[in-house]
Protein backbone atom coordinates (compact mmCIF):
# COMPACT_ATOMS: atom_id res chain seq x y z
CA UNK A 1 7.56 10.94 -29.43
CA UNK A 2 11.19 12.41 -29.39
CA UNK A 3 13.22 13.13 -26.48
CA UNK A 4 12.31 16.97 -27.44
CA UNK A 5 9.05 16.62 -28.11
CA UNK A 6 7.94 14.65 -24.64
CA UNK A 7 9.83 17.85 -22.74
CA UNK A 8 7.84 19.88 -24.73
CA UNK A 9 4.36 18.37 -23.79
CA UNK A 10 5.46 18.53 -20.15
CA UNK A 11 6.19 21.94 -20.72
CA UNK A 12 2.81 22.46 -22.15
CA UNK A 13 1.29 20.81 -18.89
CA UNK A 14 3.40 22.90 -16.52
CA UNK A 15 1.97 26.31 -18.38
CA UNK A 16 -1.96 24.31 -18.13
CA UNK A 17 -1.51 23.88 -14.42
CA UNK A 18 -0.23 26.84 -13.30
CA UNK A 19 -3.15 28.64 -15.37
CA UNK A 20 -4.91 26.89 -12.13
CA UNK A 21 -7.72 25.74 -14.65
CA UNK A 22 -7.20 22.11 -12.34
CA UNK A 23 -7.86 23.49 -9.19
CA UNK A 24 -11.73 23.96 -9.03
CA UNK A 25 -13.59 21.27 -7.93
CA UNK A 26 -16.27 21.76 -11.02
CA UNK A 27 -13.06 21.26 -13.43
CA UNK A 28 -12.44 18.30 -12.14
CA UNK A 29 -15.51 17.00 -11.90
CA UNK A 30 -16.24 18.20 -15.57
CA UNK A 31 -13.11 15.83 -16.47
CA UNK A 32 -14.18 12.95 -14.87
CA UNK A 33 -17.75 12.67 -16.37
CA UNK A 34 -16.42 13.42 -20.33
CA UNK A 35 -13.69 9.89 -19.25
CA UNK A 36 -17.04 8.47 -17.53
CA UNK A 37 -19.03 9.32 -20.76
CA UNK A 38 -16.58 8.30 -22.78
CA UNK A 39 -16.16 5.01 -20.84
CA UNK A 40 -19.88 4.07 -21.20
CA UNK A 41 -20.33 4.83 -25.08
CA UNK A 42 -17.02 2.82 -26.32
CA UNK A 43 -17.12 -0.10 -24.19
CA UNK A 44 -17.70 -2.16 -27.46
CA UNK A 45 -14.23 -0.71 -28.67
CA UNK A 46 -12.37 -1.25 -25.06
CA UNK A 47 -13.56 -5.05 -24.90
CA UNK A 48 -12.21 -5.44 -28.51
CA UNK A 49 -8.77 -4.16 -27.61
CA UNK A 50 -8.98 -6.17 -24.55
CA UNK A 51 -9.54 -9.28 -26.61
CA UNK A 52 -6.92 -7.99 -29.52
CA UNK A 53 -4.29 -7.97 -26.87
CA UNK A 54 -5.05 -10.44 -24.26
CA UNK A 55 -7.84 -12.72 -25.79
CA UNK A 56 -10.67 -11.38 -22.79
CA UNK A 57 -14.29 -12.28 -23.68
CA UNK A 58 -16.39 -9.30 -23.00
CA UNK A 59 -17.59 -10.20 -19.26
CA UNK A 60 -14.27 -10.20 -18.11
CA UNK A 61 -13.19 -7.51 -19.52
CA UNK A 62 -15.88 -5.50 -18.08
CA UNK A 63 -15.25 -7.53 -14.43
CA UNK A 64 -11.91 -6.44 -14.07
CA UNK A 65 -11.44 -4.20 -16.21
CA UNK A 66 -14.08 -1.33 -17.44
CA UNK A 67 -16.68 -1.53 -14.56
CA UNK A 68 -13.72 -0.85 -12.10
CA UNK A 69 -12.64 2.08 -13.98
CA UNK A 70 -16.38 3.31 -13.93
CA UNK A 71 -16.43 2.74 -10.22
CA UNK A 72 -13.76 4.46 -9.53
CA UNK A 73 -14.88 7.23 -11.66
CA UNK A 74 -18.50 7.25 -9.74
CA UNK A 75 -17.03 7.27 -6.33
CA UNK A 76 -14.78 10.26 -7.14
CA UNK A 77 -18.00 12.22 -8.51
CA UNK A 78 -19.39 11.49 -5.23
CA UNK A 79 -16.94 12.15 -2.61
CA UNK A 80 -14.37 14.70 -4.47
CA UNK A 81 -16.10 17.76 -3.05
CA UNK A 82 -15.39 16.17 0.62
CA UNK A 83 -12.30 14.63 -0.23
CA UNK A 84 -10.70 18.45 -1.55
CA UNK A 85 -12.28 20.65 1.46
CA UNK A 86 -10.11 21.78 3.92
CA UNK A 87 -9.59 20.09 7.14
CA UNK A 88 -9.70 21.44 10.46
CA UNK A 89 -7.39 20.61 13.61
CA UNK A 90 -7.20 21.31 17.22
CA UNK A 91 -4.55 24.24 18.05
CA UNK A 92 -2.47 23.82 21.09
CA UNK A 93 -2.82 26.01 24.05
CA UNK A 94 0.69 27.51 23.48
CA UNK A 95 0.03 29.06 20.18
CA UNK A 96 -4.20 30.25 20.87
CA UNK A 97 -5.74 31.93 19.18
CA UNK A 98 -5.10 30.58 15.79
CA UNK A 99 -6.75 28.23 13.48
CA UNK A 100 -4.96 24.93 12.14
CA UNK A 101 -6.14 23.36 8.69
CA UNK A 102 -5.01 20.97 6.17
CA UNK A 103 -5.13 21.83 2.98
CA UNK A 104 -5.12 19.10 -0.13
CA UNK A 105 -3.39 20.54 -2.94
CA UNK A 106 -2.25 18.70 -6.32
CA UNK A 107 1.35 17.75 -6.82
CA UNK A 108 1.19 19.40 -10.26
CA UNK A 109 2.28 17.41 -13.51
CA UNK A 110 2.14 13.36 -12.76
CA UNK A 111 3.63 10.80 -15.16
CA UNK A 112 1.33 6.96 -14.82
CA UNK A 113 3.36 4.12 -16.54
CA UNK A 114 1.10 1.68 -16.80
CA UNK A 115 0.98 -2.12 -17.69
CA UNK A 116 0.35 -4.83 -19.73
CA UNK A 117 -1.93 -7.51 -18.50
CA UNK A 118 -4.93 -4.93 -17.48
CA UNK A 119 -3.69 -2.05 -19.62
CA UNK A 120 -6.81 -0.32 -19.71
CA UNK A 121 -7.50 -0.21 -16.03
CA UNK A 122 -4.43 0.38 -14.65
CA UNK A 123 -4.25 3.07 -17.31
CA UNK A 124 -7.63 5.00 -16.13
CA UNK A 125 -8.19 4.25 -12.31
CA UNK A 126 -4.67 6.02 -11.34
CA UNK A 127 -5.32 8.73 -13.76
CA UNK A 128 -9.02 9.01 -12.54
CA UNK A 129 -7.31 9.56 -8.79
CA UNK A 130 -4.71 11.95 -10.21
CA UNK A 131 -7.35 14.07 -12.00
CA UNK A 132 -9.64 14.13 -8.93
CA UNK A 133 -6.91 15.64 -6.91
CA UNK A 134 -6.45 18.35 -9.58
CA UNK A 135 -3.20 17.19 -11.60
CA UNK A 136 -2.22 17.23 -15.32
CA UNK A 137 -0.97 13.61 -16.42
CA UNK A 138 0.91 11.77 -19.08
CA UNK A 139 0.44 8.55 -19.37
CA UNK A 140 3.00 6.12 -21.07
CA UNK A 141 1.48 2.62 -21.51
CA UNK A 142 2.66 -0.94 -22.28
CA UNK A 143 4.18 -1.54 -25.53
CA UNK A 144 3.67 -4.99 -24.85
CA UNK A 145 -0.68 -4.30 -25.58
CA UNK A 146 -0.71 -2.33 -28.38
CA UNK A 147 -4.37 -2.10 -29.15
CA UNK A 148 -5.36 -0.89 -25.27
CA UNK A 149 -2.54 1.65 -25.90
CA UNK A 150 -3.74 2.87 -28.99
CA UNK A 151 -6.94 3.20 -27.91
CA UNK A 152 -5.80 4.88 -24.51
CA UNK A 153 -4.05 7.22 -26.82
CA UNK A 154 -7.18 8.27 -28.76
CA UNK A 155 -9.56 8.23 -26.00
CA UNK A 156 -7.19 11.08 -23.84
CA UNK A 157 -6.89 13.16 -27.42
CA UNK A 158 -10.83 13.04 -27.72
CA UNK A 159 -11.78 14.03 -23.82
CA UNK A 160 -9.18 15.91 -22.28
CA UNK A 161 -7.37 19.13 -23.49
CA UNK A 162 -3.90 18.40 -24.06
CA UNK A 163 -2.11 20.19 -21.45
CA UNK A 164 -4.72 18.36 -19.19
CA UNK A 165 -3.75 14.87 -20.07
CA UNK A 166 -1.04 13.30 -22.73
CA UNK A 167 0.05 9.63 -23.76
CA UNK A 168 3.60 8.58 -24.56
CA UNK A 169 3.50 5.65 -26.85
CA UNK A 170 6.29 3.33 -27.30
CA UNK A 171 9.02 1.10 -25.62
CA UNK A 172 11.80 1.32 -23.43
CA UNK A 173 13.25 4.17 -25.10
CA UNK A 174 10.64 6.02 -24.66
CA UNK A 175 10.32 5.24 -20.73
CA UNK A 176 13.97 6.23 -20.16
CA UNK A 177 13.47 9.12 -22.27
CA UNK A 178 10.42 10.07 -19.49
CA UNK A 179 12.09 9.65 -16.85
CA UNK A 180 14.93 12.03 -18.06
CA UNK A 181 12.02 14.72 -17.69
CA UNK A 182 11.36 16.74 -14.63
CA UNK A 183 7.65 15.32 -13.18
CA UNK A 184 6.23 16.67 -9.58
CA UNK A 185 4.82 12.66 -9.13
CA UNK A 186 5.69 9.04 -10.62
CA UNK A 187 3.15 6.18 -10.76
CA UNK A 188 4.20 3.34 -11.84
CA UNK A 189 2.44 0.09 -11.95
CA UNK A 190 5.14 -3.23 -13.02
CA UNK A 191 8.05 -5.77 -12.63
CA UNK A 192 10.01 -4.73 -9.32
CA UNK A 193 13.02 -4.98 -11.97
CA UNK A 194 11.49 -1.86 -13.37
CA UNK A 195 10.48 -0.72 -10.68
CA UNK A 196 13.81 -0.14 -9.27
CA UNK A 197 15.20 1.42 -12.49
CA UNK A 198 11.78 4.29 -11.94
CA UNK A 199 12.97 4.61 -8.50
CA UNK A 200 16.23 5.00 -9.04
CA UNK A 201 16.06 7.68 -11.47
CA UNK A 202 13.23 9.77 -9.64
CA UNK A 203 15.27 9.90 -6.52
CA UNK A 204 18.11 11.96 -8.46
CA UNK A 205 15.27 14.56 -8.72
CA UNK A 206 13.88 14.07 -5.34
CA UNK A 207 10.63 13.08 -7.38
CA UNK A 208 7.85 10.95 -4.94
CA UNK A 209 6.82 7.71 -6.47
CA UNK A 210 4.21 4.80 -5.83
CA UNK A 211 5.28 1.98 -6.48
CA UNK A 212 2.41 -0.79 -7.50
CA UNK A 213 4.91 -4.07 -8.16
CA UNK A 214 4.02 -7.76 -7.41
CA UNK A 215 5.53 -10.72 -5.89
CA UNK A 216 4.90 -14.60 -5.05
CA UNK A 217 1.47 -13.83 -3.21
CA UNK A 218 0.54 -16.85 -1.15
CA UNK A 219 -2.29 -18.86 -0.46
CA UNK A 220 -3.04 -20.73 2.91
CA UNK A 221 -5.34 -23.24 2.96
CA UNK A 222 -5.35 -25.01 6.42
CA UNK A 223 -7.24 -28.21 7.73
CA UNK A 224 -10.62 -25.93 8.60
CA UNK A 225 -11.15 -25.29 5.50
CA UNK A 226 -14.24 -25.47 2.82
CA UNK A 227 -12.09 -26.90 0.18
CA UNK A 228 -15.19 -27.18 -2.50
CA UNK A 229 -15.36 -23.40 -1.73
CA UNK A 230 -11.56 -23.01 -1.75
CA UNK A 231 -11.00 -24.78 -4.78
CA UNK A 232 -13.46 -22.51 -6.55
CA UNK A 233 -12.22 -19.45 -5.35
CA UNK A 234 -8.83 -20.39 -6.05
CA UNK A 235 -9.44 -21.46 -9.74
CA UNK A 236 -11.24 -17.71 -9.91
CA UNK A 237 -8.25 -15.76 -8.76
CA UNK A 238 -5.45 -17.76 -10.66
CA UNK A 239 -6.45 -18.08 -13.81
CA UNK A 240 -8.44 -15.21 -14.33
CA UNK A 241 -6.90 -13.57 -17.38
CA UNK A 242 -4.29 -16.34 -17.96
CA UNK A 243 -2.89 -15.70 -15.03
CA UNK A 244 -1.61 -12.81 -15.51
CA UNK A 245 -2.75 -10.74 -12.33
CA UNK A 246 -0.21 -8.95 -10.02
CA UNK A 247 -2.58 -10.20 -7.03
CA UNK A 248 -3.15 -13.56 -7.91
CA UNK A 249 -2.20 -16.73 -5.72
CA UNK A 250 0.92 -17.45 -6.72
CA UNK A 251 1.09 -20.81 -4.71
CA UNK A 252 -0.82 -22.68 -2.77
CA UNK A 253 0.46 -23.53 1.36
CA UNK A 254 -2.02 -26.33 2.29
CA UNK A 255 -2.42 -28.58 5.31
CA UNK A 256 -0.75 -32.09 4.46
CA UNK A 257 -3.87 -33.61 5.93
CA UNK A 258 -6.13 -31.95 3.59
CA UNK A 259 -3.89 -31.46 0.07
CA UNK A 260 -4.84 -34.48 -1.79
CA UNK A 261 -8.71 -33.21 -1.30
CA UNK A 262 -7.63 -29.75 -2.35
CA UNK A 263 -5.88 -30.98 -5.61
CA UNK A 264 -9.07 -32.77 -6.32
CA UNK A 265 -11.11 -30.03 -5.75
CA UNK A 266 -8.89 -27.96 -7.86
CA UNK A 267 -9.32 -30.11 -11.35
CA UNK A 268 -12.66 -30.65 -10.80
CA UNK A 269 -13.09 -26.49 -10.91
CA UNK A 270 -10.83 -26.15 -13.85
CA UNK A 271 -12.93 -28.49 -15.68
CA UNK A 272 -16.27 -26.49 -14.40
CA UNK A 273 -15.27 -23.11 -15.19
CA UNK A 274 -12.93 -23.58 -18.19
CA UNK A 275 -14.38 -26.97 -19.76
CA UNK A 276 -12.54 -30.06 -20.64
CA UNK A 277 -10.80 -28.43 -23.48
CA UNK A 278 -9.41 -24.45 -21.69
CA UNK A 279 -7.35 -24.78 -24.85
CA UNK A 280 -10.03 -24.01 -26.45
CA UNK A 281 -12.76 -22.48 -24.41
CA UNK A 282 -13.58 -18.73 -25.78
CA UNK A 283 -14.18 -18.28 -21.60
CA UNK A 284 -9.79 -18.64 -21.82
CA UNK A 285 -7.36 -15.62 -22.55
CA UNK A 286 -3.71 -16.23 -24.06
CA UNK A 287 -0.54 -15.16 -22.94
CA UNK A 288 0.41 -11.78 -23.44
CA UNK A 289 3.08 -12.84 -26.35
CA UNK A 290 5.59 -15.34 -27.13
CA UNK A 291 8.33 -14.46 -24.65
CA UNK A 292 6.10 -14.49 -21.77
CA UNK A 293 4.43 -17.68 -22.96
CA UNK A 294 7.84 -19.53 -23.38
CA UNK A 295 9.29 -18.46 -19.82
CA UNK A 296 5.94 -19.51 -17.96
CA UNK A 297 6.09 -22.66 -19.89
CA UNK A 298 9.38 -23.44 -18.76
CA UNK A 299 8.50 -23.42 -15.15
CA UNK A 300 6.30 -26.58 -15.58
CA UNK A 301 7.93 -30.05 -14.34
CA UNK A 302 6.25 -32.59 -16.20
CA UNK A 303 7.03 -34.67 -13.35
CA UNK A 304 4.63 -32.63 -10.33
CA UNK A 305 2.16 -32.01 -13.21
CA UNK A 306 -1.36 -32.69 -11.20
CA UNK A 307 -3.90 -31.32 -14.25
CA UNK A 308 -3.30 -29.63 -17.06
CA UNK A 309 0.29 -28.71 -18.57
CA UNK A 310 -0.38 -28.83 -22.20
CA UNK A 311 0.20 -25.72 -24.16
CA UNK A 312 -0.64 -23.98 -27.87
CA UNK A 313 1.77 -22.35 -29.38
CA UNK A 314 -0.20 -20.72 -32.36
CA UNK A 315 -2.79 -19.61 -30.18
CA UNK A 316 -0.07 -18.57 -26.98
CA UNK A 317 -2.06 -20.51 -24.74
CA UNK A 318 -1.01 -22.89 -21.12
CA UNK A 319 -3.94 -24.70 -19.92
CA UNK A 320 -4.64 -24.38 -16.04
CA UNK A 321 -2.00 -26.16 -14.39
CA UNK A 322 -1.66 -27.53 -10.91
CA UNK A 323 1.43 -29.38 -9.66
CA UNK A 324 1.86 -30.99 -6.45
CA UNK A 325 4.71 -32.06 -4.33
CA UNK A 326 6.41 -28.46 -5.27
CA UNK A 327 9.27 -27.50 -2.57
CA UNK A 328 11.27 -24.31 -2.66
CA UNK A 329 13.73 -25.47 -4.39
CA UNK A 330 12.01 -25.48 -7.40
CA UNK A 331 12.06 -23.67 -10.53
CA UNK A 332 8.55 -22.56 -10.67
CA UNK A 333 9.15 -21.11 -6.63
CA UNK A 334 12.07 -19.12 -7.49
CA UNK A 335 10.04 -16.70 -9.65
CA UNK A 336 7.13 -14.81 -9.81
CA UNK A 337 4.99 -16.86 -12.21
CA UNK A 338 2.70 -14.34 -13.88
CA UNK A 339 0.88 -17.60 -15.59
CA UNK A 340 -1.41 -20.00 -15.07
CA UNK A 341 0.50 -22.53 -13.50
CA UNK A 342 -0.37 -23.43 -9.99
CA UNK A 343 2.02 -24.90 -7.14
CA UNK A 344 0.85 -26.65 -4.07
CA UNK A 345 2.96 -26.90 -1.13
CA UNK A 346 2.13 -28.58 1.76
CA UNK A 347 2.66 -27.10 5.39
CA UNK A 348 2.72 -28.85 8.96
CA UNK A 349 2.92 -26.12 11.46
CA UNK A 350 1.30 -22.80 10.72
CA UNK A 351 3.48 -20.84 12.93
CA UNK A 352 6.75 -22.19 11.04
CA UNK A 353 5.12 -21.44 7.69
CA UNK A 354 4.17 -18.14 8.65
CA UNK A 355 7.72 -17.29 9.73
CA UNK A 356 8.85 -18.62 6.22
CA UNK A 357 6.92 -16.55 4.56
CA UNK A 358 7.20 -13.57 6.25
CA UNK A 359 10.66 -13.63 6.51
CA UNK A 360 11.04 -13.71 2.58
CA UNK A 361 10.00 -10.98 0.40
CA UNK A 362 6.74 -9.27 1.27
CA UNK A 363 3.77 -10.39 -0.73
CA UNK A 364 1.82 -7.90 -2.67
CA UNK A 365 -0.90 -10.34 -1.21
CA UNK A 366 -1.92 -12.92 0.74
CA UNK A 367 -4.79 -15.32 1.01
CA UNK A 368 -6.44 -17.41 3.60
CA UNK A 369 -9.23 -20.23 4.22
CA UNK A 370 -9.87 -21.35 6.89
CA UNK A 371 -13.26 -21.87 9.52
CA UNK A 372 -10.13 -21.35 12.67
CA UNK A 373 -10.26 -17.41 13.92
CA UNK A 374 -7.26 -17.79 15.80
CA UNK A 375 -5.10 -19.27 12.50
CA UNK A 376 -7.02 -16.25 10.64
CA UNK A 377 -5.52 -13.94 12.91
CA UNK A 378 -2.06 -15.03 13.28
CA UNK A 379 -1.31 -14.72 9.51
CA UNK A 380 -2.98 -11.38 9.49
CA UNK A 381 -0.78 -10.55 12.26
CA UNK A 382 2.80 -12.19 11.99
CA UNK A 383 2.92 -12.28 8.15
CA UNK A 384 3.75 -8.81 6.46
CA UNK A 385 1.63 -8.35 3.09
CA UNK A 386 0.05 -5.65 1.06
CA UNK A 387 -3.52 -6.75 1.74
CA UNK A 388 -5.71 -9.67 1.04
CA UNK A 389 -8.78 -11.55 1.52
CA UNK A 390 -10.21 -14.30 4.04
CA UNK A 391 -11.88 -16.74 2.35
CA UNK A 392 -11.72 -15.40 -1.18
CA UNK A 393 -9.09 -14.05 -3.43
CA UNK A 394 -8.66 -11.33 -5.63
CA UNK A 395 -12.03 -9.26 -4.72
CA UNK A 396 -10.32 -7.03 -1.58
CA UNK A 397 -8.60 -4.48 -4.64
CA UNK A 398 -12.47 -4.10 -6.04
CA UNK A 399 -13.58 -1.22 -3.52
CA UNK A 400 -13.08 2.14 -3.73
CA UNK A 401 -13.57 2.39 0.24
CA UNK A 402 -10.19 0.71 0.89
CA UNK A 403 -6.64 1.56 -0.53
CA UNK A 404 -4.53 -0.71 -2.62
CA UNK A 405 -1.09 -1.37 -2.48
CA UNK A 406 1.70 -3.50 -1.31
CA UNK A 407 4.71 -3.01 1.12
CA UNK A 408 8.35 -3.65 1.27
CA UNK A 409 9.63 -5.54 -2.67
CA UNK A 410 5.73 -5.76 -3.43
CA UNK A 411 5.61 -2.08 -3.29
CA UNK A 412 4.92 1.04 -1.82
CA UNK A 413 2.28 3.88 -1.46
CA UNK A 414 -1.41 3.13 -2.16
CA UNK A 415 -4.41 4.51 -4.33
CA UNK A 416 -8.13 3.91 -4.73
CA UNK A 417 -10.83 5.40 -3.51
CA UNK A 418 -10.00 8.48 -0.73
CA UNK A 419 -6.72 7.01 -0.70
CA UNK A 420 -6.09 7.57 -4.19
CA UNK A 421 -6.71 10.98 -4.25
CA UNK A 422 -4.63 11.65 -1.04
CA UNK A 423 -1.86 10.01 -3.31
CA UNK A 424 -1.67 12.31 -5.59
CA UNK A 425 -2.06 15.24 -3.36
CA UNK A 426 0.04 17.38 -1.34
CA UNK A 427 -1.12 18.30 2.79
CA UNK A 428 -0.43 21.82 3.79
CA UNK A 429 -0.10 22.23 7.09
CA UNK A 430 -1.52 25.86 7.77
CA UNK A 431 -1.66 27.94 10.77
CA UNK A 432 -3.77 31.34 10.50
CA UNK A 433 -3.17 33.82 13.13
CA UNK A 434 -5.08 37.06 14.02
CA UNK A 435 -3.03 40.20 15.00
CA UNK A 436 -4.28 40.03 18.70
CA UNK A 437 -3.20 38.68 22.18
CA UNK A 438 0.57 38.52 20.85
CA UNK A 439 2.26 36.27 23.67
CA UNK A 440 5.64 38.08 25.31
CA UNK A 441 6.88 34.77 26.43
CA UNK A 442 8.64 33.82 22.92
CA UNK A 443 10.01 36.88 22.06
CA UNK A 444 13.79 37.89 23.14
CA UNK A 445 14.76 39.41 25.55
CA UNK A 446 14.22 36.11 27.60
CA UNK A 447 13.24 37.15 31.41
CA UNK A 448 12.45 35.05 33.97
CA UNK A 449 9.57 35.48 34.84
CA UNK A 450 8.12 34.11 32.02
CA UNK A 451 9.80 30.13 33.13
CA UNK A 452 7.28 29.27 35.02
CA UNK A 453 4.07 29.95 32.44
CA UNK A 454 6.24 28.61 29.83
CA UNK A 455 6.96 25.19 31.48
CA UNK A 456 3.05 25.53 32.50
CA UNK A 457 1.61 25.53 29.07
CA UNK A 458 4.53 23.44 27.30
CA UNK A 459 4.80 20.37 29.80
C-alpha cells in the first residue's frame, strides 16, 4: 500500500468504529468464531506457510503456533461476556449516595506489527485480544515470512469486513509509513532496536504502546538440580524452532560442581530429540534467511564448541550447539542470539550471580532448576524478569489465565487471556449520582460550621 492509501484504510476503520458495530458483545463474539472457523478448516494451509517460511513440521507448528491461537480464541468466547461487564466499586462516605463503576471500553483503531519467527501467532493472538475488547485493527506483518503474511493477508480479507480488520504488507517503508498515521493503540511484537523507533514515534502523538521485545533470558541451573530433566527441558525450549523464540534460554548459569554433567546431559538430548544428523532431521527448522543465519553463525567459537557447530548453507541450517567455558566477554554474550547456539556459564555464588544479572538488562525471561525452595525464591525475588518457569522453560506464555510480557529493555505492557483484553481497553471511571440529599458542605459560601463534619467524614 501507498502512504495515501494506508490513511485511507484507517480512515475507513475510524468511520466502522464509530458506527459502534464493535461494541456489542454478540459482534465480537460473531468475529471471533468466523477467525476460530477459519482457523480450524485451513490448518493444512497455515502449517504449509509455516514450513515455506521457517521449515516447521506440522506438530510444531500446531504446538506453538495454531493451537495457541485457537486457545486464545476459545477462552475469549468463554469469558468475553464477563470480561466487558461493568464493574462495581465501593463509594466513599463523603460523596453517598452515588454508584461507582468501571467501565471497559475499546481504544478504537489498533495497529499489531507483528513478527517473523511465529508470524502467524503473534499475528492472531494480539488481534484475537484486540477484537474481544471491541477494536478495529490493521495488522502489518514481517516481510521477513512472506508466505504467513500472505496468508494472514487473505485470511483477514475472507473473515472480517474491512473496516473491521486490514493488513499492511511490505517492509520498512511501509512500517514508517504506519506509524506516520494517527492510531488510538500500537502493538508491537520485535527487536528492542525497533522497538524504540515504534516508541519513539507514537509518543509524538501521545499514542499508548505495548511493547513485546526480547533479551538474553537466562537459565539457572544450580547443584539441586535433576539435570536428566534439565537437560531435556532445556534442549525443548532452545531449539524449538531453530532457536528462534523471544523466550528461549539464551544461556545457561550452572553450578561449577554440576556443569560437566549438564553438558553431558545436554548432547545426549540433542541427539534424542533431533537425531545424530539435526542437519537433516525433518523434526529441524532453518533459519529464517541468510542474514540471520550468517550473524548467528558468527557467534560460534570453534574453540568452546561442546556439540554441534556445523552448519548448511543451502538448506540455512546451524545444528544445536552448546559451548562451554563461555564468559561475558564473549561474542556470543554480547548479543541476543536468536539461534540455536547454546552458552554455558558456570556460577559459584547464587547471590553474586543474581546481582549480575539483575543488574544488567531485564530479561524478557528467566528460568530455574533446582530441588532448593529457598534458591527458587531468591531469584524470583532479587532478579527482575518478565516471567518464567521453575523447572521448565518456555510453557509459562501457553495459558490464557496468566498475562505475558516483559519489563524494563525486555518490554512493557502485557496481553493474553483477561489481561489481553484489558490491554486493549480503556477503564472509565464513572460516578452516577441521583438528584437527592445534595451535601451543603462543598458548596461556597464556606461557613464554619461545616469544619468539623468535614474533617469527620474526610480524615
Amino acid at each position: 500500500m501507498e502512504k495515501l492509501d494506508m490513511q485511507l484504510a484507517l480512515e475507513r476503520q475510524k468511520r466502522y468504529f464509530a458506527s459502534g458495530k464493535t461494541l456489542p458483545v454478540r459482534s465480537r463474539k460473531k468475529a471471533l468464531k468466523a477467525l476460530y472457523d477459519y482457523v480450524v478448516e485451513n490448518e493444512d494451509k497455515i502449517c504449509e506457510a509455516l514450513d515455506a517460511d521457517l521449515g516447521k513440521v506440522m506438530q510444531e507448528s500446531y504446538m506453538c503456533e495454531i493451537g495457541l491461537v485457537r486457545e486464545e480464541i476459545r477462552h475469549m468466547l468463554r469469558h468475553i461476556s464477563s470480561y466487558a461487564r461493568n464493574k462495581e466499586h465501593l463509594t466513599p462516605m463523603t460523596l453517598m449516595p452515588a454508584r461507582s463503576i468501571t467501565k471497559s471500553v475499546p481504544y478504537g483503531c489498533v495497529l499489531i506489527m507483528s513478527p517473523w519467527n511465529y508470524p502467524f501467532l503473534l499475528s492472531m493472538s494480539p488481534l484475537v485480544d484486540a477484537l474481544a475488547a471491541g477494536n478495529t485493527a490493521m495488522i502489518k506483518p514481517s516481510a521477513y515470512s512472506p508466505a504467513t503474511s500472505a496468508l494472514v493477508e487473505e485470511l483477514v480479507s475472507e473473515v472480517f469486513p474491512p473496516g473491521l480488520v486490514t493488513v499492511v504488507t511490505g517492509g520498512r517503508d511501509e512500517n514508517r509509513q504506519l506509524l506516520e498515521c494517527d492510531f488510538d493503540y500500537i502493538f508491537f511484537t520485535g527487536s528492542k532496536a525497533v522497538g524504540r523507533e515504534v516508541m519513539a514515534k507514537a509518543s509524538e502523538r501521545l499514542i499508548p504502546v505495548t511493547l513485546e521485545l526480547g533479551g538474553k533470558s537466562p537459565c539457572i541451573v544450580d547443584e539441586t538440580a535433576d539435570i536428566k530433566m534439565a537437560a531435556r527441558r532445556i534442549v525443548f525450549g532452545k531449539f524449538i524452532n531453530c532457536g528462534q523464540t523471544c523466550v528461549a534460554p539464551d544461556y545457561i548459569c550452572c553450578h561449577e560442581s554440576v556443569a560437566d554433567k549438564l553438558i553431558n546431559e545436554l548432547e545426549k538430548q540433542i541427539a534424542v530429540q533431533y537425531g545424530d544428523d539435526p542437519l537433516r532431521s525433518s523434526d529441524y527448522g532453518k533459519m529464517i534467511n541468510r542474514k540471520h543465519f550468517d550473524r548467528v553463525r558468527a557467534l560460534i567459537d570453534p574453540e568452546k564448541v561442546a556439540c554441534g557447530g556445523e552448519a548448511d548453507e543451502v538448506l540455512l541450517k546451524i545444528e544445536p550447539t552448546v559451548l562451554r567455558d563461555v564468559t561475558r566477554e564473549d561474542a556470543v554474550m554480547k548479543e541476543e542470539i536468536f539461534g540455536p547456539v547454546l552458552p554455558v556459564m558456570t556460577y559459584d555464588k547464587l547471590g553474586a550471580l543474581a546481582s549480575e544479572i539483575d543488574e544488567g538488562e531485564k530479561p524478557l525471561a528467566l528460568y530455574i532448576f533446582s530441588k532448593d525452595k529457598v534458591n527458587i525464591e531468591f531469584v524470583m525475588n532479587m532478579v527482575r524478569f518478565g516471567g518464567g518457569c521453575v523447572n521448565d522453560t518456555l510453557v509459562h506464555i501457553a495459558t490464557c489465565r496468566m498475562g505475558f510480557g516483559g519489563v524494563g529493555e525486555s518490554g512493557m505492557g502485557a496481553y493474553h487471556g483477561k489481561t489481553g483484553f484489558d490491554t486493549f481497553s480503556h477503564k472509565k471511571s464513572i460516578l452516577k449520582r441521583p438528584f437527592i440529599l445534595d451535601v451543603p458542605m462543598r458548596y461556597r459560601p464556606y461557613k464554619g460550621a461545616y469544619e468539623k463534619m468535614l474533617r469527620m467524614f474526610m480524615k
